[in-house]
C-alpha atoms as a PDB file:
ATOM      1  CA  UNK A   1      14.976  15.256  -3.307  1.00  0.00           C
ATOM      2  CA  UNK A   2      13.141  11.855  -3.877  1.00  0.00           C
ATOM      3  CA  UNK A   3      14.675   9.326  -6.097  1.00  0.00           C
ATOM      4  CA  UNK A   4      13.071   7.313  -8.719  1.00  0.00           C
ATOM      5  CA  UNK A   5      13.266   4.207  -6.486  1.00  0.00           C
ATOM      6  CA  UNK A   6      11.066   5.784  -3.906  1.00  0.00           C
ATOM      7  CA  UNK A   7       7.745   6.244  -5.509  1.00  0.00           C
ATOM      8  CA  UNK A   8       5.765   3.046  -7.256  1.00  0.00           C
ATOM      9  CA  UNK A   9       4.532   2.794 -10.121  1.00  0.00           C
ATOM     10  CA  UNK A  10       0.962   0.648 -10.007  1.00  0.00           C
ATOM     11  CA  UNK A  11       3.065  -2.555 -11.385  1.00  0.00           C
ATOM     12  CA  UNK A  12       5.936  -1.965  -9.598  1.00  0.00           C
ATOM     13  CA  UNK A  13       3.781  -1.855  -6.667  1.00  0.00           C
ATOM     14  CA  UNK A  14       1.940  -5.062  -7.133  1.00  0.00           C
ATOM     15  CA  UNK A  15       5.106  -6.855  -7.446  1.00  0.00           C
ATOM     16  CA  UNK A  16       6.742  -5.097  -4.312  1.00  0.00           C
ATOM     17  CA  UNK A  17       3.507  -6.527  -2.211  1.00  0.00           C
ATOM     18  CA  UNK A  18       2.618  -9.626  -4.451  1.00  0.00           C
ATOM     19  CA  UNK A  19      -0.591  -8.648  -5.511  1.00  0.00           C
ATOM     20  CA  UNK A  20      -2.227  -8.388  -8.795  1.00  0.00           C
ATOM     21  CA  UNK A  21      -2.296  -4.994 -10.446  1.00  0.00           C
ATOM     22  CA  UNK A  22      -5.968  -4.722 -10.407  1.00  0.00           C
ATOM     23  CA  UNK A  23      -6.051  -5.329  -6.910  1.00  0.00           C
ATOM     24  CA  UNK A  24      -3.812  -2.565  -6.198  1.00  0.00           C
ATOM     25  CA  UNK A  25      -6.490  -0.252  -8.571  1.00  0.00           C
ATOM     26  CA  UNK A  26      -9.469  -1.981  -6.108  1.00  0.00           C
ATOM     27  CA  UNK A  27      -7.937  -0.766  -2.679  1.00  0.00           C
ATOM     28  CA  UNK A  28      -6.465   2.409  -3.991  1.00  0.00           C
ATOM     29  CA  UNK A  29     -10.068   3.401  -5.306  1.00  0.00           C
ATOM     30  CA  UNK A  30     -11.334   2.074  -1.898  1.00  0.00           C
ATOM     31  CA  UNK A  31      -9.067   4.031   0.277  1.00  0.00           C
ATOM     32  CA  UNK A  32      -7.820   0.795   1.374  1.00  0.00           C
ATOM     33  CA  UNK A  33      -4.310   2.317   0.456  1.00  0.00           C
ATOM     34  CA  UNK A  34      -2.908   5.465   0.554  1.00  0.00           C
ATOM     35  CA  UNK A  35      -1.581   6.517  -3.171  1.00  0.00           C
ATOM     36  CA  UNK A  36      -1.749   9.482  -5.273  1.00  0.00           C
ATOM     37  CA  UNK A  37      -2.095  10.686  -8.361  1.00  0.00           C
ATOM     38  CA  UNK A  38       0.137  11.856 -11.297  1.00  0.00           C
ATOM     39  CA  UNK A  39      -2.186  13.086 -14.145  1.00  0.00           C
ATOM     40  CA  UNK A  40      -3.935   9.709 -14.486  1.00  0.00           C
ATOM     41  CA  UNK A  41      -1.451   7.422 -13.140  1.00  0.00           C
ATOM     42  CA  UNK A  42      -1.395   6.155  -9.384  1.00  0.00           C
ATOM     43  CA  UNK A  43       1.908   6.698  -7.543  1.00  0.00           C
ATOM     44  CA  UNK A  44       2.633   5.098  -4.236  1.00  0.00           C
ATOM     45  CA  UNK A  45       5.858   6.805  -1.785  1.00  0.00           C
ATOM     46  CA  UNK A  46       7.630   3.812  -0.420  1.00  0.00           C
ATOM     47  CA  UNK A  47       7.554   4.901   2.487  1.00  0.00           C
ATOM     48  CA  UNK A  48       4.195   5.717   3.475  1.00  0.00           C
ATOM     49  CA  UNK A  49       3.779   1.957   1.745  1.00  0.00           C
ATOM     50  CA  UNK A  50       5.759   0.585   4.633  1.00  0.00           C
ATOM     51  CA  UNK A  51       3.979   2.390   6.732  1.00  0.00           C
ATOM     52  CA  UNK A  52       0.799   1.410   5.537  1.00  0.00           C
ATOM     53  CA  UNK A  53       1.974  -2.689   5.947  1.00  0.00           C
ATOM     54  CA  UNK A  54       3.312  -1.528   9.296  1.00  0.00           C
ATOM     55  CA  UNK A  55      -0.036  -0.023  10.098  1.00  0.00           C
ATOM     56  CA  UNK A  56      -1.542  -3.238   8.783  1.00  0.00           C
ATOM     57  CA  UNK A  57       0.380  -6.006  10.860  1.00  0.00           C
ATOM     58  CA  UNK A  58      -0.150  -4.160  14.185  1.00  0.00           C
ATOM     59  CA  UNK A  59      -4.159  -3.815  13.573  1.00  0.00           C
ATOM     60  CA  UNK A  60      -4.258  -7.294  12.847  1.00  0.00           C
ATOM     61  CA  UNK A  61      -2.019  -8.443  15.982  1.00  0.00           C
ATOM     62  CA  UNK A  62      -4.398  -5.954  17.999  1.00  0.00           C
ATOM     63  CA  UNK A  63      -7.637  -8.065  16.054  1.00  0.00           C
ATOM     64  CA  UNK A  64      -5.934 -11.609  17.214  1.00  0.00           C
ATOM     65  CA  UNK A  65      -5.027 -10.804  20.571  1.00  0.00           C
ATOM     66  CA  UNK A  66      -8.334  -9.457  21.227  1.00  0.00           C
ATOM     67  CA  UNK A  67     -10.012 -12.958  19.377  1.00  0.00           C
ATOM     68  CA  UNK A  68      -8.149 -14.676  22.134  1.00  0.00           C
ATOM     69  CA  UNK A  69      -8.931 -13.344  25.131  1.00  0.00           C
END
């Protein structure tokens, strides 16, 4: 059973990956990040967050090393 500490709130969330709240809202809406929701409210897992910023840093060391070569 998931804990309370696994799943973000949209707050909680922007202070887990320093962003602002609405910029969570932004990217969310976008499909930029992977969320669902709870009546009205967004809810992020924790792990399919880290995940996501895993996903994130190896795109963007695949974008660089390609840049350089």
């Amino acid at each position: 059973m998931a804990h309370e500490e696994d799943v973000f709130t949209v707050p909680e969330l922007a202070n887990y990956l320093r962003m602002k709240p609405i910029t969570i809202y932004k990217h969310v809406a976008g499909g930029k990040l992977p969320g669902f929701k709870v009546g009205s409210q967004w809810r992020f897992k924790r792990k399919t967050i880290d995940s996501w910023i895993e996903e994130q840093e190896r795109s963007s060391f695949k974008a660089r090393s390609v840049k350089k070569n």
